[in-house]
Protein backbone atom coordinates (compact mmCIF):
# COMPACT_ATOMS: atom_id res chain seq x y z
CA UNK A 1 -20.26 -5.72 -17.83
CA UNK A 2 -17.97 -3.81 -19.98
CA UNK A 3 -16.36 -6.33 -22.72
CA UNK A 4 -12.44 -6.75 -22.57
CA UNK A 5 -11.27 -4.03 -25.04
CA UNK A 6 -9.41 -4.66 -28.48
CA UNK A 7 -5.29 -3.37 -27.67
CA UNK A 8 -4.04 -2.35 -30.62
CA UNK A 9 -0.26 -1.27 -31.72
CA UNK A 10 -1.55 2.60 -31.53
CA UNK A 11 -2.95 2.52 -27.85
CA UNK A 12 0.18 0.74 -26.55
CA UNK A 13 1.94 3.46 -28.42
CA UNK A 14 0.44 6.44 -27.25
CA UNK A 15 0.61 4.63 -23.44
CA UNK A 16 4.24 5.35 -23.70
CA UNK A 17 3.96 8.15 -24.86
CA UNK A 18 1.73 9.33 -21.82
CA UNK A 19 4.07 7.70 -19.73
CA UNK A 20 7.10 9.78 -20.66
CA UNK A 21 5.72 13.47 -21.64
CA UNK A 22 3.96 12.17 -18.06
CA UNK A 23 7.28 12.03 -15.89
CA UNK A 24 8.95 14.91 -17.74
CA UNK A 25 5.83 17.06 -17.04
CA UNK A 26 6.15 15.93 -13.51
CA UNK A 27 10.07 16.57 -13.01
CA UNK A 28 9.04 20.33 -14.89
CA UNK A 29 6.26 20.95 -13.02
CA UNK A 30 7.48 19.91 -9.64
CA UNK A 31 10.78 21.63 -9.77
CA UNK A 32 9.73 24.52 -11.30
CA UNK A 33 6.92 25.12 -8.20
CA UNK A 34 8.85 24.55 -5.63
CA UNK A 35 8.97 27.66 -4.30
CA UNK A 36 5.36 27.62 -3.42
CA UNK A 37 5.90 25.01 -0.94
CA UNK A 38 6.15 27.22 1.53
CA UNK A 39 2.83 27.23 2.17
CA UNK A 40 -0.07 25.29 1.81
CA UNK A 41 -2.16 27.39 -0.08
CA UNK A 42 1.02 28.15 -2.42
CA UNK A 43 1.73 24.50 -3.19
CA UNK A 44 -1.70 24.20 -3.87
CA UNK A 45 -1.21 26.20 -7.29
CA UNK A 46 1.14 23.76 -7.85
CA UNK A 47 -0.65 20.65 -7.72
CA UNK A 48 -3.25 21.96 -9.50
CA UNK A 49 -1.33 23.17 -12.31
CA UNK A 50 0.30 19.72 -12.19
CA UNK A 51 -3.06 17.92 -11.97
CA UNK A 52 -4.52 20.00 -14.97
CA UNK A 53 -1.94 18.75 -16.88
CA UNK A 54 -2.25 15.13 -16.60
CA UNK A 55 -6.04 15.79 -17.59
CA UNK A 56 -4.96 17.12 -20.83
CA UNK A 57 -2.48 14.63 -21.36
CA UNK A 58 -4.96 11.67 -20.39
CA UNK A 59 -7.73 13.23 -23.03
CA UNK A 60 -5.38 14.75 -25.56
CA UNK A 61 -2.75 11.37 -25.88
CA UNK A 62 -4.51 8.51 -24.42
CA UNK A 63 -8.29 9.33 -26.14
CA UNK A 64 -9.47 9.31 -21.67
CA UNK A 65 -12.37 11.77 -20.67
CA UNK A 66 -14.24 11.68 -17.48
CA UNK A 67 -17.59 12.70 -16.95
CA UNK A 68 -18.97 13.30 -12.89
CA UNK A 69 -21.91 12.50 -11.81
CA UNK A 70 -24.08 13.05 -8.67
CA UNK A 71 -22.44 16.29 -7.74
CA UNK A 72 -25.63 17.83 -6.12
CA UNK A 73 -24.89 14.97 -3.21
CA UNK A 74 -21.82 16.76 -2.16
CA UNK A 75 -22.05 19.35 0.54
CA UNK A 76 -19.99 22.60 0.06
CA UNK A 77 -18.07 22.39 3.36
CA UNK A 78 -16.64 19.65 5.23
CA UNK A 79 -17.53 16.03 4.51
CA UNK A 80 -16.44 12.83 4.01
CA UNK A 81 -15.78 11.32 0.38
CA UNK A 82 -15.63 7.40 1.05
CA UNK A 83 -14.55 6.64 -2.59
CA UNK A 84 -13.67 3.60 -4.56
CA UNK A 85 -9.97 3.24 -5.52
CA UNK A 86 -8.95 1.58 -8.80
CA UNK A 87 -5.51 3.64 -9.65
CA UNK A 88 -4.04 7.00 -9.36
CA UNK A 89 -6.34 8.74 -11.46
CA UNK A 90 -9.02 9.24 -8.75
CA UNK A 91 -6.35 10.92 -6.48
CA UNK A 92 -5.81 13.32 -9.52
CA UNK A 93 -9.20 14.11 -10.56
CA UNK A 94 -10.80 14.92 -7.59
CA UNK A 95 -8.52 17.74 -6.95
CA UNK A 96 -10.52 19.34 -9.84
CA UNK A 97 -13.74 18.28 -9.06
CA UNK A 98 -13.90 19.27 -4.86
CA UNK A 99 -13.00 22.65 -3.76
CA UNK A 100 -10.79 21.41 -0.49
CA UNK A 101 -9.53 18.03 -0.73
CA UNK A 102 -7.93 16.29 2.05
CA UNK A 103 -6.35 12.58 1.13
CA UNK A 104 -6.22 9.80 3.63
CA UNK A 105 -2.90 7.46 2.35
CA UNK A 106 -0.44 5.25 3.33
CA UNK A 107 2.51 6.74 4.19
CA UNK A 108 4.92 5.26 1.56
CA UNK A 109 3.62 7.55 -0.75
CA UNK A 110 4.92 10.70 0.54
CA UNK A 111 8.49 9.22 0.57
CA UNK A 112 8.29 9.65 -3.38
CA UNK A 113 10.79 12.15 -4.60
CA UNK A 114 9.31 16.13 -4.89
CA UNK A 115 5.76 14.81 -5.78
CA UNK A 116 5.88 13.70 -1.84
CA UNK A 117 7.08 16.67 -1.03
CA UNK A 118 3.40 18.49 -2.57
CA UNK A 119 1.50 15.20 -0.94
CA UNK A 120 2.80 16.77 2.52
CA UNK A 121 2.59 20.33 2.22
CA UNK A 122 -0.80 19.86 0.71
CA UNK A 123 -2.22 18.41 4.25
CA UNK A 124 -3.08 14.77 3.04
CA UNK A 125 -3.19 12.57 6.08
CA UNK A 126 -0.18 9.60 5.94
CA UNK A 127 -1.34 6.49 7.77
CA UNK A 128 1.32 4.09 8.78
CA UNK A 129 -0.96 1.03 8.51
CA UNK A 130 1.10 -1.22 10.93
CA UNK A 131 1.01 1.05 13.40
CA UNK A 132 -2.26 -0.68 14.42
CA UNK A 133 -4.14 1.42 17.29
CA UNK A 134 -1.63 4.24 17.16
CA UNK A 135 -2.57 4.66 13.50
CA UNK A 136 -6.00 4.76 13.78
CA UNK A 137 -5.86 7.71 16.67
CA UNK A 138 -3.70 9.58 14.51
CA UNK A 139 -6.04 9.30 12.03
CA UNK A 140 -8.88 10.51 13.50
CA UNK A 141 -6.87 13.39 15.11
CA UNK A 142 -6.08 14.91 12.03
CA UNK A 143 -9.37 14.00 9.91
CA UNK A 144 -11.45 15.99 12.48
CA UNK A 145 -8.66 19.07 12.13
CA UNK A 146 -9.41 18.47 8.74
CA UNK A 147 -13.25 18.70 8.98
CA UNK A 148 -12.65 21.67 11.43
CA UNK A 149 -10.74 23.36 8.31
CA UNK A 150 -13.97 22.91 6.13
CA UNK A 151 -12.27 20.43 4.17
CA UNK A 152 -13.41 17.38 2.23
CA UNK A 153 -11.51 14.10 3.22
CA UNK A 154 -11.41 11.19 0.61
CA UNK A 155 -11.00 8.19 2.52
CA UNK A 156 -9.96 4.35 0.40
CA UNK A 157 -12.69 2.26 2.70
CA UNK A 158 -10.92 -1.20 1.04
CA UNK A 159 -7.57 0.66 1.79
CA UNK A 160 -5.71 -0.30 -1.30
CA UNK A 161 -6.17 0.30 -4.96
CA UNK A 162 -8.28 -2.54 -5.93
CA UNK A 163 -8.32 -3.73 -9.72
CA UNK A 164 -11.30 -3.10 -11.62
CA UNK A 165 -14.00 -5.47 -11.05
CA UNK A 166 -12.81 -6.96 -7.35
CA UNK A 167 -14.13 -6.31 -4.23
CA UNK A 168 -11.86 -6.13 -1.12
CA UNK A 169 -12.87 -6.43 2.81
CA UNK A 170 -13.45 -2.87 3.81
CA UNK A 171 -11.04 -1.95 6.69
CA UNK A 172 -12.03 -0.87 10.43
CA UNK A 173 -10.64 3.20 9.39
CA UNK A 174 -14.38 4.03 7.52
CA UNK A 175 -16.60 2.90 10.49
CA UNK A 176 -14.54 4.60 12.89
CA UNK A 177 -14.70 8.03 10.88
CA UNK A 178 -17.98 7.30 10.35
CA UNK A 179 -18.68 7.07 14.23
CA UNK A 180 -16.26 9.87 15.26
CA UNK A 181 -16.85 12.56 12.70
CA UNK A 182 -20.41 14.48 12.75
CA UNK A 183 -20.26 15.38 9.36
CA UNK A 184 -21.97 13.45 6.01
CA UNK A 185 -20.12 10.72 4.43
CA UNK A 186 -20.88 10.37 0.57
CA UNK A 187 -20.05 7.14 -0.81
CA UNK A 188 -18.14 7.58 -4.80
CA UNK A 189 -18.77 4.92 -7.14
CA UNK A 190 -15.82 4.95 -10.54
CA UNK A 191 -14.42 2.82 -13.19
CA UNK A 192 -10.96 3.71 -13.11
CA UNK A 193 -9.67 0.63 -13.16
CA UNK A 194 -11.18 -0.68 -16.40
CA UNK A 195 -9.08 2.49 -18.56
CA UNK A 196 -6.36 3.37 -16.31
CA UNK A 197 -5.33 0.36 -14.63
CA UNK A 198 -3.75 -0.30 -10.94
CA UNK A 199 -0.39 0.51 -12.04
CA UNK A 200 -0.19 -0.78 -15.60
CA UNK A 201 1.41 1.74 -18.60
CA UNK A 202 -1.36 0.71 -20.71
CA UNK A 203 -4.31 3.28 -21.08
CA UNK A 204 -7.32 2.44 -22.92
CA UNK A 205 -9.43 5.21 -24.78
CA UNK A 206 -12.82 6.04 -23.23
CA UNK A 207 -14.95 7.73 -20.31
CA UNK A 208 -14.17 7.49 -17.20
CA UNK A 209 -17.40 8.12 -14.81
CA UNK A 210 -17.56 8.86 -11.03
CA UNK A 211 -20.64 8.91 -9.59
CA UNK A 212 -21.53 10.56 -6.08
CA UNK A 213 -23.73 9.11 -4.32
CA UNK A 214 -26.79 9.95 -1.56
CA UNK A 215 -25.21 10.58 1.77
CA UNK A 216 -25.04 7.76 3.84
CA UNK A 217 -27.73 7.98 6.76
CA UNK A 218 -26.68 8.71 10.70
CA UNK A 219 -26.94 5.83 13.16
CA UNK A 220 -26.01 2.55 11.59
CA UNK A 221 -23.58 0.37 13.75
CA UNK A 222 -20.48 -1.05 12.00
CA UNK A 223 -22.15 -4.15 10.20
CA UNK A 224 -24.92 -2.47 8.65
CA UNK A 225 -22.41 0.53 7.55
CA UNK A 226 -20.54 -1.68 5.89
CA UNK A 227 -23.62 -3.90 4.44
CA UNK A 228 -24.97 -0.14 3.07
CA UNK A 229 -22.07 1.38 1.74
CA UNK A 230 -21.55 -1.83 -0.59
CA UNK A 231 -25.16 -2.21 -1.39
CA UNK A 232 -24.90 1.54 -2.77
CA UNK A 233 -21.65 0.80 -4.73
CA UNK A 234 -22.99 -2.64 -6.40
CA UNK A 235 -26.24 -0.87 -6.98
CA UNK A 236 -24.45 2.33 -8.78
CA UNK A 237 -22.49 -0.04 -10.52
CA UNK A 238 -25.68 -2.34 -12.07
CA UNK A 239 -26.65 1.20 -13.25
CA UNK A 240 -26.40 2.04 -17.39
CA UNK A 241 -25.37 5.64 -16.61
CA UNK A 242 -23.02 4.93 -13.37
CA UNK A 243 -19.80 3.88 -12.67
CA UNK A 244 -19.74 0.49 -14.53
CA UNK A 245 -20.36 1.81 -18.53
């Protein structure tokens, strides 16, 4: 396990500083683009530019790198990424590191002021989750357009941002994406949690790792999905070189 890091004056500092060169990059760069929402493709450029920016910022002010691992284990067209979820920086990151993301998320998030507005022209998938059965169908409706598109859907299986070191149920959306959609499903071990935090200001210097993982095989019925995708996670995680550093 990773010891509990030494905060210091300087790294609560240069958190704040992230946090407010963060939300005036984000007002710049969201009003500045939004002309390319007309389009997906157009507001693409957009989040992109946006996303590139918060990786500098990350490295350049808060001391954060991230290194990926296990890339050869992800397909060039459409798959499934069933990924852990620790904080926001997974949602930015993997826009760099797949060539057509598609998020699965809960609809709240696309009520947020102009960086909604990118969320929704960018095609991510918003899930009302008390909508029950309803959905779920909706769900699967547009994750197989998705697929269809060649695109890569990232998919929360615990749902939620969970802080680093917890484990949460997995909820009933991965098996039934798993079951409906005849395309591999890679599971993606990270750390997030441990430098960037749930929703915290605080950002602690170091290397954040993601690790892809071997496709998950065809055929397994709910239980033993479920039983295999966390056996792959805790054993990526008990790893020197994986997720948990």
């Amino acid at each position: 396990m990773t010891p509990s890091p030494k905060i210091s004056l300087l790294i609560w500092l240069r958190s704040w500083v992230y946090l407010v060169v963060f939300l005036l990059w984000t007002l710049g760069v969201g009003v500045c683009f939004l002309p390319t929402l007309i389009t997906r493709r157009t507001a693409l450029i957009g989040v992109r530019t946006w996303i590139g920016g918060i990786m500098v910022l990350g490295r350049v002010i808060c001391g954060i790198s991230c290194r990926v691992l296990g890339k050869e284990h992800v397909p060039t067209g459409a798959c499934i990424i069933a990924a852990e979820h620790q904080s926001s920086f997974e949602t930015y990151r993997l826009f760099k590191d797949l060539e057509h993301p598609i998020f699965i998320l809960k609809r709240e998030l696309t009520w947020i002021p102009i960086v909604g507005w990118y969320m929704t022209r960018a095609g991510f998938v918003p899930i009302d989750r008390g909508a029950g059965a309803g959905a779920m169908r909706k769900m699967l409706r547009a994750t197989e357009a998705a697929l269809k598109a060649g695109h890569q859907v990232i998919v929360f299986p615990e749902g939620t941002r969970v802080p680093y070191g917890e484990k949460r149920p997995y909820q009933p959306g991965i098996a039934a994406l798993y079951n409906q959609c005849d395309v591999p499903m890679i599971p993606m071990a990270l750390n997030t949690g441990y430098f960037w935090g749930k929703t915290r200001i605080l950002k602690i210097p170091g290397e954040i790792v993601f690790r892809f993982l071997p496709v998950l095989p065809r055929g397994m019925n709910r239980d033993t999905l479920l039983s295999e995708l966390r056996r792959q996670f805790d054993e990526a995680h008990s790893r020197p070189d994986s997720a948990e550093v």
